[in-house]
N, C-alpha and C. Protein backbone atom coordinates (compact mmCIF):
# COMPACT_ATOMS: atom_id res chain seq x y z
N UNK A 1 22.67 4.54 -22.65
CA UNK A 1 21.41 3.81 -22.55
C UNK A 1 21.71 2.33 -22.29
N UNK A 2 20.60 1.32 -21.22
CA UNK A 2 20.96 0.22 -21.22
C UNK A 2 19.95 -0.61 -21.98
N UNK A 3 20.70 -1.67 -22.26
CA UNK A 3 19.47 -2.80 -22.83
C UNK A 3 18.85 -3.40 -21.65
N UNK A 4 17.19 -4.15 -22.01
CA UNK A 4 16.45 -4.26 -20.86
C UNK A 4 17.43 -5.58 -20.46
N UNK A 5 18.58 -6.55 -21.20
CA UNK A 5 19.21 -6.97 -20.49
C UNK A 5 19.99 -6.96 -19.22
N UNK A 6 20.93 -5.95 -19.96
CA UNK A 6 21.59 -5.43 -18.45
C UNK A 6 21.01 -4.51 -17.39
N UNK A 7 19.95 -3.79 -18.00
CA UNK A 7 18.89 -3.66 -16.41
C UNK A 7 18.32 -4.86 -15.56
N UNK A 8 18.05 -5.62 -16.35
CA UNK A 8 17.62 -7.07 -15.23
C UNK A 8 18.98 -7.79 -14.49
N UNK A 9 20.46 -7.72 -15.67
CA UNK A 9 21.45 -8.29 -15.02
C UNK A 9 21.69 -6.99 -13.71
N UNK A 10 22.26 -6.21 -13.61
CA UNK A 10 22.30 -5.29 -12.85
C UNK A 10 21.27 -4.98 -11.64
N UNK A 11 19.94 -5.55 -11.88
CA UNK A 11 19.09 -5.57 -10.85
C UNK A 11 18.91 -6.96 -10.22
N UNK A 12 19.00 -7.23 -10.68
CA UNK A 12 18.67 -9.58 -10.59
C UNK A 12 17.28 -9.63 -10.23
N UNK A 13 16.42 -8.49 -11.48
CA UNK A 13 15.01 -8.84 -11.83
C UNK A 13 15.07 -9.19 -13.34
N UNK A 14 13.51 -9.83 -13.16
CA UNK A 14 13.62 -10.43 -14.77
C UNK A 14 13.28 -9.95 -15.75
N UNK A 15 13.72 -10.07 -17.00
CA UNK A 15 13.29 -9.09 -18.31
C UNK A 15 11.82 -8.87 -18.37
N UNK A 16 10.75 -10.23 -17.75
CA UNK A 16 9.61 -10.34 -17.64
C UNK A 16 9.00 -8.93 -17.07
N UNK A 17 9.70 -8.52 -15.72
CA UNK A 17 8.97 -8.01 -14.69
C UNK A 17 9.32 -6.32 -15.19
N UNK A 18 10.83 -6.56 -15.57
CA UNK A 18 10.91 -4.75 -16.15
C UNK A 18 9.96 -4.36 -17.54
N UNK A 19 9.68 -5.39 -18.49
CA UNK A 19 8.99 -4.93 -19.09
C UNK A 19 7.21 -4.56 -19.07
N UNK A 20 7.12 -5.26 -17.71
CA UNK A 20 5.83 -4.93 -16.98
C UNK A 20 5.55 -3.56 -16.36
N UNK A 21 6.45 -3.39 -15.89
CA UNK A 21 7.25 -2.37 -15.24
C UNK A 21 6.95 -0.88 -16.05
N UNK A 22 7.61 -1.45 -17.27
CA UNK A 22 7.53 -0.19 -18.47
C UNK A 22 5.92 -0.06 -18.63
N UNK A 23 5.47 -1.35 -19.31
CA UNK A 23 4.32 -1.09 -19.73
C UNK A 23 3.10 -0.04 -18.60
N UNK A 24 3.15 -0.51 -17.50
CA UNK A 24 2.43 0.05 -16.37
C UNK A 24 3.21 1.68 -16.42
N UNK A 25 3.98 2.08 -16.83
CA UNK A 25 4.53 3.63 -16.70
C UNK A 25 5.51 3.76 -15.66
N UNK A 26 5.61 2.54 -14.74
CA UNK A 26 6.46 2.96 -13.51
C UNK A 26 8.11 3.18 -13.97
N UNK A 27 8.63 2.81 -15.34
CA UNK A 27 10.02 3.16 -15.93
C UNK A 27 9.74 3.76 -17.39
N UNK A 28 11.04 4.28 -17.75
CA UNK A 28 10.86 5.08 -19.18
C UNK A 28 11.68 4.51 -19.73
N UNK A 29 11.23 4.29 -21.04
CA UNK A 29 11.99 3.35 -21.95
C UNK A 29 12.23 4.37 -23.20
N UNK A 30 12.76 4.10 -24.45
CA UNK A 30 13.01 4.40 -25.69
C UNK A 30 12.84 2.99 -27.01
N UNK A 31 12.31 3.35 -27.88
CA UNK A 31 12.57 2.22 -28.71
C UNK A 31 13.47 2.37 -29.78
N UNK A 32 14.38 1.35 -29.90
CA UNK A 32 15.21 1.19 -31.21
C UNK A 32 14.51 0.82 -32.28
N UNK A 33 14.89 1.65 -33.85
CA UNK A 33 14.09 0.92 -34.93
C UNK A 33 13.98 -0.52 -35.13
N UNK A 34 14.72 -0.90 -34.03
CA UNK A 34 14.72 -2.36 -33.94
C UNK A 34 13.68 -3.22 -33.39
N UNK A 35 13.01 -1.99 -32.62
CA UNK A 35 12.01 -2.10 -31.83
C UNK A 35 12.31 -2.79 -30.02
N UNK A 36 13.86 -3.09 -29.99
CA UNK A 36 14.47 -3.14 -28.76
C UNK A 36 14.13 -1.78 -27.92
N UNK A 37 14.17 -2.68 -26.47
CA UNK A 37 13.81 -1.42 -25.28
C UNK A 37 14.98 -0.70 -24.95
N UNK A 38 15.41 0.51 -24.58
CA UNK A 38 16.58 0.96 -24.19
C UNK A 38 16.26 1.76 -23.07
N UNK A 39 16.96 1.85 -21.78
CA UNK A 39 16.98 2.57 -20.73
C UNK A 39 17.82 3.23 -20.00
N UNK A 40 17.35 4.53 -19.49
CA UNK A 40 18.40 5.71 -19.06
C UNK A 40 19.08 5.07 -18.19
N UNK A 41 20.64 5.62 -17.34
CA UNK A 41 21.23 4.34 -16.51
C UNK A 41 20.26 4.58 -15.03
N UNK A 42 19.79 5.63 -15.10
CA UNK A 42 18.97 5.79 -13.37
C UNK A 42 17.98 4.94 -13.39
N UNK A 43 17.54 3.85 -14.53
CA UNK A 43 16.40 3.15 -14.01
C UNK A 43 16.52 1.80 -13.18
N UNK A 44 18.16 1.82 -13.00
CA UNK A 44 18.72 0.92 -11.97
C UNK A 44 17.98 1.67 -10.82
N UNK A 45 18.40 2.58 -10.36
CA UNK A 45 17.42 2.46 -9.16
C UNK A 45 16.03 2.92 -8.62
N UNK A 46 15.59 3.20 -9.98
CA UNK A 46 14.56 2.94 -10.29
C UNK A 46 13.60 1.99 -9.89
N UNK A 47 14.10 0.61 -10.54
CA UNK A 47 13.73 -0.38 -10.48
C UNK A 47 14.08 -0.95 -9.01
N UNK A 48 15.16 -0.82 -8.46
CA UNK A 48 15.24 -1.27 -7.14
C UNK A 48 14.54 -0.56 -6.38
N UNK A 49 13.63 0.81 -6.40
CA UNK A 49 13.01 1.49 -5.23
C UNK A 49 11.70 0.70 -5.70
N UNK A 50 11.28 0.21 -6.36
CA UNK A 50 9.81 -0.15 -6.96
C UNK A 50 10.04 -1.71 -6.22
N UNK A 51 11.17 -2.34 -6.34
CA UNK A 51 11.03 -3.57 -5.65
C UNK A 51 11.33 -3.87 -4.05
N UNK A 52 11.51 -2.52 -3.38
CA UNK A 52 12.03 -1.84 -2.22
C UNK A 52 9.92 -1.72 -2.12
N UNK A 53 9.65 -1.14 -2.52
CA UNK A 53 8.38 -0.91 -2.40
C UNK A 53 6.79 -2.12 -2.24
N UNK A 54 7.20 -2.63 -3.47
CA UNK A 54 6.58 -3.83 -3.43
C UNK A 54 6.86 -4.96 -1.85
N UNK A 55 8.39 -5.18 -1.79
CA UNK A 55 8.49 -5.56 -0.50
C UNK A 55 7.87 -5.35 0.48
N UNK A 56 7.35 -4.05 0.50
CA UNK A 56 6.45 -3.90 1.69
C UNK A 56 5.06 -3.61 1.92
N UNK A 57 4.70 -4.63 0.50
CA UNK A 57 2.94 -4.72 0.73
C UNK A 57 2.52 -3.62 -0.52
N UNK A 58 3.51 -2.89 -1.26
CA UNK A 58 2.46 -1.82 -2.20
C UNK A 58 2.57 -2.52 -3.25
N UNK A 59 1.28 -2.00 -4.22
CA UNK A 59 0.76 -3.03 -5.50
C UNK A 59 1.16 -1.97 -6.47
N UNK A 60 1.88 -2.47 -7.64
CA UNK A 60 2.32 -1.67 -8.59
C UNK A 60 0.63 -0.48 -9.14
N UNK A 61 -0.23 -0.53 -8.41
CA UNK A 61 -1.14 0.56 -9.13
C UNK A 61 -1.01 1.80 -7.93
N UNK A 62 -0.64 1.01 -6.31
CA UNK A 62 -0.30 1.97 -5.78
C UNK A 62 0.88 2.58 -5.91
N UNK A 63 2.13 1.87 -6.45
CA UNK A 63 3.21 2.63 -6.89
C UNK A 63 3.23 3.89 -7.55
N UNK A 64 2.29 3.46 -8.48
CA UNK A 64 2.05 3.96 -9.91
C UNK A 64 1.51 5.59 -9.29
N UNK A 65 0.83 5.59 -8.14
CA UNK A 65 -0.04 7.00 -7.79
C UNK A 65 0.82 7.27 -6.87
N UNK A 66 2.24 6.85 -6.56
CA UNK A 66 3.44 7.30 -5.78
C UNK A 66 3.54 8.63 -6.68
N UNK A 67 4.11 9.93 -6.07
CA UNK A 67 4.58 10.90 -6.37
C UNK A 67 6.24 10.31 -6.94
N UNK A 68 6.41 11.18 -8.13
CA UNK A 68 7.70 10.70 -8.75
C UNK A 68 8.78 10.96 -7.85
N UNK A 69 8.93 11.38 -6.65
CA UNK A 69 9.58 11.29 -5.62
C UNK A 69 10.28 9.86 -4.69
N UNK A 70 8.83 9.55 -5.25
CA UNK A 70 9.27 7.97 -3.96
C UNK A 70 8.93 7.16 -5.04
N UNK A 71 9.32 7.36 -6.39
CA UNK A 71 9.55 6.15 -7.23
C UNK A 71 10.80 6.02 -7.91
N UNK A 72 11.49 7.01 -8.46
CA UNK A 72 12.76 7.35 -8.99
C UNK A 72 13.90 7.30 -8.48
N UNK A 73 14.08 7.30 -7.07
CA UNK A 73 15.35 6.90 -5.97
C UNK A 73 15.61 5.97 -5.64
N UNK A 74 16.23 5.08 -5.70
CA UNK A 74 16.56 3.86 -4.56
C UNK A 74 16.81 4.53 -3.29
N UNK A 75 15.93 4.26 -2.11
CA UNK A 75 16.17 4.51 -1.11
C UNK A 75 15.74 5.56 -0.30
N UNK A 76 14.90 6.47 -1.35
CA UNK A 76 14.45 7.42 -1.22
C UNK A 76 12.90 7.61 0.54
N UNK A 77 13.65 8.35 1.35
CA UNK A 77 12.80 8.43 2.18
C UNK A 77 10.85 9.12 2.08
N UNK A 78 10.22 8.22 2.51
CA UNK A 78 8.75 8.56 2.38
C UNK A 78 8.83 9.95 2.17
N UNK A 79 7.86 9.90 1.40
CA UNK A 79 7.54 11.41 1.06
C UNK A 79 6.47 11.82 1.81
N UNK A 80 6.09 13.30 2.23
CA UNK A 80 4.75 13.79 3.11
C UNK A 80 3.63 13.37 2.54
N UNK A 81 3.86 13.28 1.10
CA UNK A 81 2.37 12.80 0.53
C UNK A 81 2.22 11.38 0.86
N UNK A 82 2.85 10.45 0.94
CA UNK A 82 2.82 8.77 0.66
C UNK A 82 2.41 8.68 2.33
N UNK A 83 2.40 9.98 3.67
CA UNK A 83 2.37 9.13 4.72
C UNK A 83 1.41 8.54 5.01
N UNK A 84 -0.01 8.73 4.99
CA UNK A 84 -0.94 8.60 5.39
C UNK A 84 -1.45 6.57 4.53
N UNK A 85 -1.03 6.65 3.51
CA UNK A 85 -0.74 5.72 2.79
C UNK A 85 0.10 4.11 3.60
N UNK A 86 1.33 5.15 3.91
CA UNK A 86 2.57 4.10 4.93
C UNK A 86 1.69 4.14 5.93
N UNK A 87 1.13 4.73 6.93
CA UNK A 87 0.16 3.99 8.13
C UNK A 87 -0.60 3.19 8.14
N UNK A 88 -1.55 3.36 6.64
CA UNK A 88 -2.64 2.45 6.07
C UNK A 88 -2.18 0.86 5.84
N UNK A 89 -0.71 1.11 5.32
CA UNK A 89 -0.05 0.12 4.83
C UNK A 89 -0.12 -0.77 6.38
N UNK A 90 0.45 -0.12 7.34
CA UNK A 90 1.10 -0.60 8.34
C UNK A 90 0.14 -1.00 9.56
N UNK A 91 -0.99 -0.34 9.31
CA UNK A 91 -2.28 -1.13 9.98
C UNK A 91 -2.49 -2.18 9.40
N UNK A 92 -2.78 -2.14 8.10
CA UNK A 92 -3.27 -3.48 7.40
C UNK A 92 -2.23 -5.17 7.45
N UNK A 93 -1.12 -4.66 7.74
CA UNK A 93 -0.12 -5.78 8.04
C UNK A 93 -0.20 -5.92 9.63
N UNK A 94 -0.44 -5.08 10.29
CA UNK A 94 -0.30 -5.72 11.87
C UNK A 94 -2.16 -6.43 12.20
N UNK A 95 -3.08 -5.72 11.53
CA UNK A 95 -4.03 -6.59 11.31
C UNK A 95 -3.60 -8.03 11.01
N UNK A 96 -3.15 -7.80 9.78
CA UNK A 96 -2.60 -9.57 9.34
C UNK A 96 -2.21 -10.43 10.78
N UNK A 97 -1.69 -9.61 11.07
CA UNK A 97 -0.31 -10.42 12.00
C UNK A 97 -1.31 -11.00 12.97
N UNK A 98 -2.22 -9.98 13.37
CA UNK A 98 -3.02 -10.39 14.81
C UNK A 98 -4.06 -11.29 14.20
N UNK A 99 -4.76 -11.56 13.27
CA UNK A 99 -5.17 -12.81 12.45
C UNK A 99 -4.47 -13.97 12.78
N UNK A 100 -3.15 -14.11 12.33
CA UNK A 100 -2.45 -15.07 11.74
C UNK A 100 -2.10 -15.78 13.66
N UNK A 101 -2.05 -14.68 14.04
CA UNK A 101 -1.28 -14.96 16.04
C UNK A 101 -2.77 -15.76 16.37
N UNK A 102 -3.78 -15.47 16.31
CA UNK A 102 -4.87 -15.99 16.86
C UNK A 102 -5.08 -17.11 16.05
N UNK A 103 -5.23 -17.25 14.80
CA UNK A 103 -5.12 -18.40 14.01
C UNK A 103 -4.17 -19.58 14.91
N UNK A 104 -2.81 -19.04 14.87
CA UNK A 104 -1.88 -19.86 15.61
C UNK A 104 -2.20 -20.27 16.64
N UNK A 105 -2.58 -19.48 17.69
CA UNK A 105 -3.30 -19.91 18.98
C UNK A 105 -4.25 -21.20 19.09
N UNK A 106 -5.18 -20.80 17.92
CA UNK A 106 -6.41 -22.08 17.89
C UNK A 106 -5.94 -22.92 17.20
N UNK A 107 -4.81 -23.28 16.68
CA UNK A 107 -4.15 -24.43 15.94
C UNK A 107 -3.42 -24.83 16.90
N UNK A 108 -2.83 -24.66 17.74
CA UNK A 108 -1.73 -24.84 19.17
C UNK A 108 -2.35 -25.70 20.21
N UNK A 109 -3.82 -24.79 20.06
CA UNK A 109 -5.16 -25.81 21.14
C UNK A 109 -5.53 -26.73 20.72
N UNK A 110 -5.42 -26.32 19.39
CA UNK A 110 -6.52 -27.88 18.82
C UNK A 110 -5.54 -29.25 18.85
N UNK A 111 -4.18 -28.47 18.48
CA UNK A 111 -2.70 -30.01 18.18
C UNK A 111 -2.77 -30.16 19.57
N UNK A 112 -2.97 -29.51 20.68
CA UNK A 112 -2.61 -29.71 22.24
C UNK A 112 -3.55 -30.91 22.80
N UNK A 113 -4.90 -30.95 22.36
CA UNK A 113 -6.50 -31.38 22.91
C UNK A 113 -6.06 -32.75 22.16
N UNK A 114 -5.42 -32.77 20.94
CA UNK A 114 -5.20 -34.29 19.90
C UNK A 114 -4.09 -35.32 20.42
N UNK A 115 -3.29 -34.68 21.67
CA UNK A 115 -2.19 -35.60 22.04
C UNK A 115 -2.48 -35.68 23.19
């Protein structure tokens, strides 16, 4: 078992965020009568598929309704259930993008019209 120390040293997340982590259900913990957290050694990548995840736009409540498939692996390829989800994801960021490009555009005209 690790302490929630060396899961954060081992991940280079913070004790803050794994114990958020726990609380939300996305890791499994144990308590010492000490009332210290203790964790199995797989929640190393555990924790790195959840921050693998987050990276790309999902909110720990959508994690949370991840099939224990695509939360428990580091690295673990989409699952059939999560796809429809990953497209949703992936519209909603190229939306962004085409926002942010046109935004840019009319900021480009406007600095262009000022000089």
């Amino acid at each position: 078992m690790l302490s929630i120390g060396e899961v954060a040293r081992q991940t280079g997340i913070s004790v803050r965020s794994i114990r958020h982590y726990d609380r939300q259900g996305l890791l499994c913990s144990t308590r010492a009568c000490n009332g210290y957290r203790y964790f199995p050694p797989q929640v190393i990548g555990q924790v790195r598929q959840i921050q693998q995840l987050i990276a790309t736009g999902f909110s720990l409540a959508e994690i949370a309704a991840f099939p224990a498939c695509m939360r428990n692996e580091e690295g673990t390829a989409w699952c059939p259930q999560t796809r429809a989800l990953q497209r949703q994801r992936l519209a909603t960021i190229e939306a962004q993008i085409a926002t942010l490009e046109r935004r840019r555009a009319q900021l480009l005209a406007a600095l262009a019209g000022t000089e």
